[in-house]
C-alpha atoms as a PDB file:
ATOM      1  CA  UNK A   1      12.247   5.166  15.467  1.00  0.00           C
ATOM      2  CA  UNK A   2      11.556   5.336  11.813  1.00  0.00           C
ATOM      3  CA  UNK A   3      13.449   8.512   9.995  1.00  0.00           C
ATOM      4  CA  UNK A   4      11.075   9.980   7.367  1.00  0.00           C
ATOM      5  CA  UNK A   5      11.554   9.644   3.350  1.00  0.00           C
ATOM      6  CA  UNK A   6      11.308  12.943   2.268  1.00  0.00           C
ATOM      7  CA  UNK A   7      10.962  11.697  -1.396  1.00  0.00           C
ATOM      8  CA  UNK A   8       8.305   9.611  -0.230  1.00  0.00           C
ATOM      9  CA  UNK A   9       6.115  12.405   1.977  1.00  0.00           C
ATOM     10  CA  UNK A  10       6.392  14.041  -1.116  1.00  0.00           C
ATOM     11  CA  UNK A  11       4.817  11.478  -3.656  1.00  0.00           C
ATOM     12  CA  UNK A  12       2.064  11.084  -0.622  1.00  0.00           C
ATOM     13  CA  UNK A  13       1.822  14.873  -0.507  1.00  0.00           C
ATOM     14  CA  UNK A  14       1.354  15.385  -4.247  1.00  0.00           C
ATOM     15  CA  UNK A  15      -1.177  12.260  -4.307  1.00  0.00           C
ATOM     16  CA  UNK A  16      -3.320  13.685  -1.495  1.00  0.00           C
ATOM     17  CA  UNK A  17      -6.559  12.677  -0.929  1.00  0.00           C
ATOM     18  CA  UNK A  18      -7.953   9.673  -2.207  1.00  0.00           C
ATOM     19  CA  UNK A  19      -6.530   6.361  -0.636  1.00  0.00           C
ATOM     20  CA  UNK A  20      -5.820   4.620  -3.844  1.00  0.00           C
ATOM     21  CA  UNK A  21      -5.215   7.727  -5.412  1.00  0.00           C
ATOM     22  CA  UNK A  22      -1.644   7.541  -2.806  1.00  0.00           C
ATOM     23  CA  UNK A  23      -1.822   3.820  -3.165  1.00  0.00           C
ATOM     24  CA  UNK A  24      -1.105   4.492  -7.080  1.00  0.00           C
ATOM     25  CA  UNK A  25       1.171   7.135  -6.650  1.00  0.00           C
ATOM     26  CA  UNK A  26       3.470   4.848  -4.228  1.00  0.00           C
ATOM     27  CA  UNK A  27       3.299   1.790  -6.089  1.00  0.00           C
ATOM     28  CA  UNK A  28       4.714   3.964  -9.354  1.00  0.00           C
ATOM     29  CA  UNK A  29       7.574   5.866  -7.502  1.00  0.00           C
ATOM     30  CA  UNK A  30       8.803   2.213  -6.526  1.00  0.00           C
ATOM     31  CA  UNK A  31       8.075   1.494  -2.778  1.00  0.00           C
ATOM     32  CA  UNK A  32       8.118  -1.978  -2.449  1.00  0.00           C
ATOM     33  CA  UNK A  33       8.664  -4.746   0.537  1.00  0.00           C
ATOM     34  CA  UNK A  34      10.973  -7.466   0.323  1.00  0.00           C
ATOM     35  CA  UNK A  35      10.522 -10.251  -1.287  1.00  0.00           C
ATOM     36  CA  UNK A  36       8.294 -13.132   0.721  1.00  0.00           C
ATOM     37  CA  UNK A  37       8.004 -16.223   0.974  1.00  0.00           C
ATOM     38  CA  UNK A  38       5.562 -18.862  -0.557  1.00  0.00           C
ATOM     39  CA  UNK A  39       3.455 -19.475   2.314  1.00  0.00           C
ATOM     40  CA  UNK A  40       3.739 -15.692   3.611  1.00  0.00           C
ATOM     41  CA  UNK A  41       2.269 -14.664   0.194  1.00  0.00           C
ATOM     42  CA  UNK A  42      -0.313 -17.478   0.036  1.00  0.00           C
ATOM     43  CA  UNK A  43      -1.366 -16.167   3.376  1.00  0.00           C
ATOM     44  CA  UNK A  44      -1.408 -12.535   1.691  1.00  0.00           C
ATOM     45  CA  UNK A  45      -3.155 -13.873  -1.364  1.00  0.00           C
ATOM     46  CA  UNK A  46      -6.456 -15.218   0.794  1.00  0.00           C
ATOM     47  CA  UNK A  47      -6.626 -12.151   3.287  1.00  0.00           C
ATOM     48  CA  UNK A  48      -7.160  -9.757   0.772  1.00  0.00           C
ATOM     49  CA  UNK A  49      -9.407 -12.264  -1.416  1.00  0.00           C
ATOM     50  CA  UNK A  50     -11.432 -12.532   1.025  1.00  0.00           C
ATOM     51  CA  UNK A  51     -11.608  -8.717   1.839  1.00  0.00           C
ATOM     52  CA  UNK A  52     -13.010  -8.633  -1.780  1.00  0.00           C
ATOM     53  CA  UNK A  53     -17.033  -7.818  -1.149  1.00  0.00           C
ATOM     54  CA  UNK A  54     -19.357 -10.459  -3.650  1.00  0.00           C
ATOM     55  CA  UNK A  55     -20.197  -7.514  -5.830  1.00  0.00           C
ATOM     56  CA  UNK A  56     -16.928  -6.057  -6.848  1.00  0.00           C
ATOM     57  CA  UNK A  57     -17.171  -7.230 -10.377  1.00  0.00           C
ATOM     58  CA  UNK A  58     -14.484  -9.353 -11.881  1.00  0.00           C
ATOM     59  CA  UNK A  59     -12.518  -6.663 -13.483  1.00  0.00           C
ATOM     60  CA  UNK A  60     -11.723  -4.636 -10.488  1.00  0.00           C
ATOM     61  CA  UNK A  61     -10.433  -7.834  -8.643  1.00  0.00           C
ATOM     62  CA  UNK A  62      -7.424  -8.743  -8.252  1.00  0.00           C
ATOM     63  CA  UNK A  63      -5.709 -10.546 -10.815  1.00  0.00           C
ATOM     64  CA  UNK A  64      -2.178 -11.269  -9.797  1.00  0.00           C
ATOM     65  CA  UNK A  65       0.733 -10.942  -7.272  1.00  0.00           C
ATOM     66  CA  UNK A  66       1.166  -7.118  -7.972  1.00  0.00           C
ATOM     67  CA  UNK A  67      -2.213  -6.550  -8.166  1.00  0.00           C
ATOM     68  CA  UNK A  68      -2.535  -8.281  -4.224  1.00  0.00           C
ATOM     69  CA  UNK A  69       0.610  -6.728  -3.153  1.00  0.00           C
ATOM     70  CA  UNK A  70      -0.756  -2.919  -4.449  1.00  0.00           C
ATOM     71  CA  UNK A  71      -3.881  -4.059  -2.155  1.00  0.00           C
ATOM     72  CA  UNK A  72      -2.092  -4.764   0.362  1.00  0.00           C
ATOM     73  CA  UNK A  73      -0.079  -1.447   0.155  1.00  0.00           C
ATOM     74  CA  UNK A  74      -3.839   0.261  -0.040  1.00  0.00           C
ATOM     75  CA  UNK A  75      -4.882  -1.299   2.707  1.00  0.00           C
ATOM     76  CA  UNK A  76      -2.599   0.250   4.994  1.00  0.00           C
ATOM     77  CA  UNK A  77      -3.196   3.752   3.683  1.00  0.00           C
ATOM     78  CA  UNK A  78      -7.125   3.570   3.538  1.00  0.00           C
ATOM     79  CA  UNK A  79      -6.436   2.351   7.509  1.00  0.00           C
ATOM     80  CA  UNK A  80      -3.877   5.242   7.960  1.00  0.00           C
ATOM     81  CA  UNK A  81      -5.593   7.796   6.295  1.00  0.00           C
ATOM     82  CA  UNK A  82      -9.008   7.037   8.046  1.00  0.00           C
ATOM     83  CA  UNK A  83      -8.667   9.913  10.158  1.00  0.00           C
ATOM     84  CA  UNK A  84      -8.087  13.326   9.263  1.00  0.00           C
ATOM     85  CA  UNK A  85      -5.595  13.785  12.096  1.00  0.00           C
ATOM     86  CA  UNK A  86      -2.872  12.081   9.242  1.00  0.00           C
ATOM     87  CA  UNK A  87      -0.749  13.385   7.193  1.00  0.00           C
ATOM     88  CA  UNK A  88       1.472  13.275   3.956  1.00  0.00           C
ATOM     89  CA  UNK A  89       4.492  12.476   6.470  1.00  0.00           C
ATOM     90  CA  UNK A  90       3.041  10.332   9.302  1.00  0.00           C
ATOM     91  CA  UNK A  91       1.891   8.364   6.286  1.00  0.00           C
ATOM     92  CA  UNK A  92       5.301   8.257   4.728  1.00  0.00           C
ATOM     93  CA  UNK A  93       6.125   6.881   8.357  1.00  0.00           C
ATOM     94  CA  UNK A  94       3.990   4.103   8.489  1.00  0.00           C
ATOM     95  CA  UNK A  95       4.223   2.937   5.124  1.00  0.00           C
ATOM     96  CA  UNK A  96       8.319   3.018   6.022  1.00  0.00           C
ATOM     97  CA  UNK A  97       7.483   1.419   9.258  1.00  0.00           C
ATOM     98  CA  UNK A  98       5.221  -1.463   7.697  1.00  0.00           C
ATOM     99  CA  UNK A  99       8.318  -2.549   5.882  1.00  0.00           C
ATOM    100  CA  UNK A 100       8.018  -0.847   2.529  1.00  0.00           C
ATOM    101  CA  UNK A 101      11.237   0.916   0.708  1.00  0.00           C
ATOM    102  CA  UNK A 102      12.311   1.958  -2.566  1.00  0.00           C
ATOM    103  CA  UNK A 103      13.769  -0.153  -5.414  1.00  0.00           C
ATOM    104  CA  UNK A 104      13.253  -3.376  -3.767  1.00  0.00           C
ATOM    105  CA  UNK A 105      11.622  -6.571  -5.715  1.00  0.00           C
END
């Protein structure tokens, strides 16, 4: 069982609403998975390329690895927060349980 990060329910709490909105808010306070490797990241890279509809134009795509690992991180939340039966710290939760923590590069 996952223990909840208060400091992160919080950030998610104060970020409410909007998926990327929390994605943002996340990604600044530092919540990060571990490092992966080359072929785990290539795999990343292509998944969420190819999530990327035709007529997103060019600058709102993603550029480079923190731009596809902040995707990846909003990908999980727009998921999570799909229903309204979530909240700020059954998100914190999941994002904890999907591997992410604080401080790490």
């Amino acid at each position: 069982m996952t223990t909840i990060d208060l400091h992160l329910a919080q950030v998610i709490k104060s970020a409410w609403g909007d998926p990327s909105d929390i994605t943002d808010a996340i990604w600044q306070a530092g919540y990060r998975k571990p490092e992966r490797g080359e072929k785990e990241i290539a795999a990343l890279t292509i998944d969420i390329m190819e999530g990327v509809p035709d007529q997103v134009p060019y600058s709102a795509r993603p550029k480079n690895l923190d731009d596809i690992l902040s995707e990846e991180l909003n990908s999980i939340i727009s998921d999570a927060t799909w229903s309204d039966l979530v909240r700020p710290a059954a998100l914190a939760i999941i994002i904890l349980e999907n591997g992410y923590q604080k401080g790490v590069k």
